[in-house]
C-alpha atoms as a PDB file:
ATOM      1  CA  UNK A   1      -8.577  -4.450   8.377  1.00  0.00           C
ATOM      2  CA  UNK A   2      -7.818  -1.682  10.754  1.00  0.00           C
ATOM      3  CA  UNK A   3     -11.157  -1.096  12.029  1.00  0.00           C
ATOM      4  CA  UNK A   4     -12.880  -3.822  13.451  1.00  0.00           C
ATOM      5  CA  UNK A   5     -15.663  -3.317  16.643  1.00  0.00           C
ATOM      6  CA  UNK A   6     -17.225  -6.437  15.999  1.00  0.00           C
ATOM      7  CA  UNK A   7     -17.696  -9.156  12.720  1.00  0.00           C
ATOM      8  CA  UNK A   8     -20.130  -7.364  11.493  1.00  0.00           C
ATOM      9  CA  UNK A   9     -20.773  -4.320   9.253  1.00  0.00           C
ATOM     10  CA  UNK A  10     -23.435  -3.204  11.827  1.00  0.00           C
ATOM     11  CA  UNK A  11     -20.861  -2.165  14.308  1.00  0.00           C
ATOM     12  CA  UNK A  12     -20.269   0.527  12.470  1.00  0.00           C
ATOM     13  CA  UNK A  13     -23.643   1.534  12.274  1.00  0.00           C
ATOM     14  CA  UNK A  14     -24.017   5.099  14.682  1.00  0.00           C
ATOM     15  CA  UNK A  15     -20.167   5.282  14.980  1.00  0.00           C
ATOM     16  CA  UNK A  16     -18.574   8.875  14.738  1.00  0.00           C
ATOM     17  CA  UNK A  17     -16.210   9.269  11.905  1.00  0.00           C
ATOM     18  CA  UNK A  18     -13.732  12.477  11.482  1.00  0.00           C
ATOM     19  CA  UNK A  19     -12.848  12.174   7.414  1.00  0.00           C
ATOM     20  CA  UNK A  20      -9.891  14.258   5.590  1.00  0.00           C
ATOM     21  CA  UNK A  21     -10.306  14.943   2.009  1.00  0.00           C
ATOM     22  CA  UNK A  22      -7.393  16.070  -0.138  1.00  0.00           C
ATOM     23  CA  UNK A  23      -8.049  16.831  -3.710  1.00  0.00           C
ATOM     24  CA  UNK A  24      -5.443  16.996  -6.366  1.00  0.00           C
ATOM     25  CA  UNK A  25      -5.579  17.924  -9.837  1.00  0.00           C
ATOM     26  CA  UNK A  26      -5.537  15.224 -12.665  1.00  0.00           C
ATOM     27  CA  UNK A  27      -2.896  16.975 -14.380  1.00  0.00           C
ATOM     28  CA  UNK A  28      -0.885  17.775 -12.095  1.00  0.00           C
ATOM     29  CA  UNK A  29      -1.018  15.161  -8.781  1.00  0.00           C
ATOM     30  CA  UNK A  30       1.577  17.149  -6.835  1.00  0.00           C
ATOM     31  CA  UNK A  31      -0.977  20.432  -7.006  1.00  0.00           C
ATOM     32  CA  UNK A  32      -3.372  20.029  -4.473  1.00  0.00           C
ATOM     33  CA  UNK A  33      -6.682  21.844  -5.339  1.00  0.00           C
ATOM     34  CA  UNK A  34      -8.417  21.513  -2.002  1.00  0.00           C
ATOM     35  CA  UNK A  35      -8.929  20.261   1.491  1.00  0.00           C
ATOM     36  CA  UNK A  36     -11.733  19.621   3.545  1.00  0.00           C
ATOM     37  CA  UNK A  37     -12.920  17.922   6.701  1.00  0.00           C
ATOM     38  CA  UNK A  38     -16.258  16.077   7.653  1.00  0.00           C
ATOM     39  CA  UNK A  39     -17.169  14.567  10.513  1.00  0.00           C
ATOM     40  CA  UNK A  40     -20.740  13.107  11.250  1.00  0.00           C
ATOM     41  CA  UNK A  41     -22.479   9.301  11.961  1.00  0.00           C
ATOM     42  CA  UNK A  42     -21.848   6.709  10.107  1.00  0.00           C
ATOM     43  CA  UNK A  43     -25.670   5.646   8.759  1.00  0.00           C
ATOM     44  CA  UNK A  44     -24.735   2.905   6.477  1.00  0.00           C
ATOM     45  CA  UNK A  45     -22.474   0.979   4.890  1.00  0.00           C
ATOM     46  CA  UNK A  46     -22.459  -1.508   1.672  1.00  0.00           C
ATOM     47  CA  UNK A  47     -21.128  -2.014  -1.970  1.00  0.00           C
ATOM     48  CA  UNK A  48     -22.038   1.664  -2.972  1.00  0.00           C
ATOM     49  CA  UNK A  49     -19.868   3.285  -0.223  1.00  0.00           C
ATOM     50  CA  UNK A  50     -19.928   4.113   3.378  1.00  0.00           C
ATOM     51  CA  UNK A  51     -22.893   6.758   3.927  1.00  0.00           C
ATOM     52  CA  UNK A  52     -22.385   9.403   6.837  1.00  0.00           C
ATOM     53  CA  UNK A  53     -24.709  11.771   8.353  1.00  0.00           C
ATOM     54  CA  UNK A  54     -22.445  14.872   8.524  1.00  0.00           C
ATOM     55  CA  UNK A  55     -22.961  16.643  12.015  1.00  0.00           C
ATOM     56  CA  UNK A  56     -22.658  20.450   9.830  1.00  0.00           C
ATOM     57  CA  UNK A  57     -26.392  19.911   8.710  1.00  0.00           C
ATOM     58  CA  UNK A  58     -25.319  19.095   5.110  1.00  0.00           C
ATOM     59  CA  UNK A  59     -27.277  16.035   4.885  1.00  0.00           C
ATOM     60  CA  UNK A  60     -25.138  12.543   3.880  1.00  0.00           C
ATOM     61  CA  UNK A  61     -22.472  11.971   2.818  1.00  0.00           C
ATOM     62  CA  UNK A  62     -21.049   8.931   0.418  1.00  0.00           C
ATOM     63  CA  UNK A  63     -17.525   7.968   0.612  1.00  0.00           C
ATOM     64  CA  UNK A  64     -15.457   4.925  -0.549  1.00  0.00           C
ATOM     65  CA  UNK A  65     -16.609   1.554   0.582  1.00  0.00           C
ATOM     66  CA  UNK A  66     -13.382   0.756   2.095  1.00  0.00           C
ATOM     67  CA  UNK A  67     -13.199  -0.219   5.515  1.00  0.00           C
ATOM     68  CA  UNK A  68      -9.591  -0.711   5.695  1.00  0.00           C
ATOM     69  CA  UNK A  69      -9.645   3.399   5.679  1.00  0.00           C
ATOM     70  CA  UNK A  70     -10.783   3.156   9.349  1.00  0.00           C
ATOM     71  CA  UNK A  71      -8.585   4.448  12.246  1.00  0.00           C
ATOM     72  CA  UNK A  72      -9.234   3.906  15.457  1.00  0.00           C
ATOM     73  CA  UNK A  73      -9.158   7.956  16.581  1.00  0.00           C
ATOM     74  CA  UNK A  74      -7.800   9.344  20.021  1.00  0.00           C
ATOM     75  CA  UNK A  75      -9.885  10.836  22.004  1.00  0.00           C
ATOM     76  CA  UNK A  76     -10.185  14.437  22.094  1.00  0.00           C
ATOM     77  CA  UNK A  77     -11.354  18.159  20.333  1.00  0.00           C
ATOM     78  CA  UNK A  78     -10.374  18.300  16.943  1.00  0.00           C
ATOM     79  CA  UNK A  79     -10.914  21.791  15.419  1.00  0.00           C
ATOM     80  CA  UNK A  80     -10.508  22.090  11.559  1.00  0.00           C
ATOM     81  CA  UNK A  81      -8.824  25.419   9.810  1.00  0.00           C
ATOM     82  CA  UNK A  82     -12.325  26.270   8.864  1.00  0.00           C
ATOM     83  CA  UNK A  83     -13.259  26.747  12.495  1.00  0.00           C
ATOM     84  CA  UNK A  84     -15.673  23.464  12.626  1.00  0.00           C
ATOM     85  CA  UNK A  85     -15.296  21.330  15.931  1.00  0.00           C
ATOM     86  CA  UNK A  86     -15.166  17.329  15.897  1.00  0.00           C
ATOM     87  CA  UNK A  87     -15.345  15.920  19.978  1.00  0.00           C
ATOM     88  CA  UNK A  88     -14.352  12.262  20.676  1.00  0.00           C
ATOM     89  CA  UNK A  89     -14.851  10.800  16.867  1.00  0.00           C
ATOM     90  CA  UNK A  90     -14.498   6.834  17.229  1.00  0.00           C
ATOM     91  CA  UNK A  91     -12.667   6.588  14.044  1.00  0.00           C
ATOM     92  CA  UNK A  92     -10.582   9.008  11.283  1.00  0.00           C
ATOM     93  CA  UNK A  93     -10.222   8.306   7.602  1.00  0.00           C
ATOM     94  CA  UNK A  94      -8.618   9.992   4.592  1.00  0.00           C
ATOM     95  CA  UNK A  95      -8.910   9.865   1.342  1.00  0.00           C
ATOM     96  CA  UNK A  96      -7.032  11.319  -2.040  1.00  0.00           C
ATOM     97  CA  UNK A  97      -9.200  12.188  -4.558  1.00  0.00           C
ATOM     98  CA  UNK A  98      -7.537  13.240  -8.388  1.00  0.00           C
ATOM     99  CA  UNK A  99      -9.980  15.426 -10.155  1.00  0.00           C
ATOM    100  CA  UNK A 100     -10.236  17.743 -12.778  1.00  0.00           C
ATOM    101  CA  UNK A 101      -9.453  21.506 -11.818  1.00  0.00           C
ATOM    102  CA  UNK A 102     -12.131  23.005 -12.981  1.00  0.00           C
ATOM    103  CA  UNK A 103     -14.547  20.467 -11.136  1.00  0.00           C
ATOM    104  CA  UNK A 104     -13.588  20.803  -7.611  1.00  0.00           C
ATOM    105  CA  UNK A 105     -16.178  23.286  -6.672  1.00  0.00           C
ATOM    106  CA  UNK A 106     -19.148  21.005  -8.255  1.00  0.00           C
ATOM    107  CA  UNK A 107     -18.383  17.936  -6.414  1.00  0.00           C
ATOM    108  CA  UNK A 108     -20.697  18.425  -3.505  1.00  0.00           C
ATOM    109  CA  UNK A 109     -23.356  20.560  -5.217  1.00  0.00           C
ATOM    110  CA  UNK A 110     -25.045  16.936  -6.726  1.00  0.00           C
ATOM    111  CA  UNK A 111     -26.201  15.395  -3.327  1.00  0.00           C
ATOM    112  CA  UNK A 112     -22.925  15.414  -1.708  1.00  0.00           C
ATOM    113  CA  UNK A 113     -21.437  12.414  -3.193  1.00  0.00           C
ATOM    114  CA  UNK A 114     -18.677  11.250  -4.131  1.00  0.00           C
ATOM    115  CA  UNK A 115     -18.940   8.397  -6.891  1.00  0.00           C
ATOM    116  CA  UNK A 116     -15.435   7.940  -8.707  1.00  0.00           C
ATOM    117  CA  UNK A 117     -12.333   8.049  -6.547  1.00  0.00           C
ATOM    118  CA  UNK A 118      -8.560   7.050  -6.481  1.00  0.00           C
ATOM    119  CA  UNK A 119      -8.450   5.534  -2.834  1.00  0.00           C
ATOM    120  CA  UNK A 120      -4.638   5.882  -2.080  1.00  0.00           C
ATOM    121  CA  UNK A 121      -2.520   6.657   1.063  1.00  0.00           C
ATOM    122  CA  UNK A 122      -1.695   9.972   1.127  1.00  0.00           C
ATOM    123  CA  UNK A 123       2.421  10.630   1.203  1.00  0.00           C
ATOM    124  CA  UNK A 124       3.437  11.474   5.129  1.00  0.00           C
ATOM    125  CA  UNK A 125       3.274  15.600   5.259  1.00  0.00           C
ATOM    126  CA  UNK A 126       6.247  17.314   4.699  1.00  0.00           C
ATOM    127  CA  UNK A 127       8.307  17.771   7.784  1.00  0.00           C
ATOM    128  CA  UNK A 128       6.630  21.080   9.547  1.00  0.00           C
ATOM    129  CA  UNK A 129       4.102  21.254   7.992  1.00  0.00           C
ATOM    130  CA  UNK A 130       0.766  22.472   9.470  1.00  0.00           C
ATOM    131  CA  UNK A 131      -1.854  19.665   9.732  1.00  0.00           C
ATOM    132  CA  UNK A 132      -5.584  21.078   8.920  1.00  0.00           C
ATOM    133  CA  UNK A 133      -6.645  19.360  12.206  1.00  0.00           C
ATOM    134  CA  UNK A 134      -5.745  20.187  15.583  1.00  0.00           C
ATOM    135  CA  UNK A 135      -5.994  17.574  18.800  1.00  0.00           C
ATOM    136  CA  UNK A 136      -6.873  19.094  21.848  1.00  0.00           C
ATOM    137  CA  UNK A 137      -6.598  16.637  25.164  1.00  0.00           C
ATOM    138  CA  UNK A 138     -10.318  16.697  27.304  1.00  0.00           C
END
């Protein structure tokens, strides 16, 4: 397990985590629909998925319930494409998600869940190419 502050789940508890979400289409796994970045507390964690308290206002958050996901983050200013602004996050995650096309825009509309995912490691960026978040030193 990558991420481990102490033997127990509650360590986790109140820890800042930066997440990347890539989603791809079922059809077609080398389109990618859609990218987005959250970053907020992690609240809770248990069989149903890892709940975070995104810092944007947007209430929680449920991802994966996969701890091995967990990176232990550098320190820093990360600042996302979409302007947003994640300082000092204790941990970073990603996750690929294969959906339908046409359902990428109603995925957060219903509580801003996710319930059905394809946890995978997402293939090392092509050489050059621009990553979505930026690491800024102090």
């Amino acid at each position: 397990m990558s991420a481990t502050p102490d033997d127990s789940l509650e360590g986790y508890i109140g820890k800042r985590l930066l997440v990347g979400l890539t989603y791809v289409d079922k059809d077609d796994e080398k389109n990618t629909l859609k990218k987005e970045q959250i970053f907020g507390n992690i609240k809770s964690f248990g069989k149903n998925g890892l709940i975070l308290d995104r810092s944007d206002g947007k209430g929680e958050f449920t991802l994966p319930p996969d701890l091995n996901a967990l990176e232990p983050a550098n320190r820093g200013k990360y600042h996302a494409a979409s302007g947003a602004l994640a300082i000092n996050p204790d941990y970073v995650a990603s996750w690929t998600l294969v959906v339908a096309k046409e359902a990428v825009d109603d995925l957060h509309r219903n509580s801003g869940n996710i319930r059905k995912w394809d946890s995978r490691e997402e293939e090392e960026e092509e050489e050059g190419e621009a990553n979505e978040w930026e690491e800024y030193d102090g």
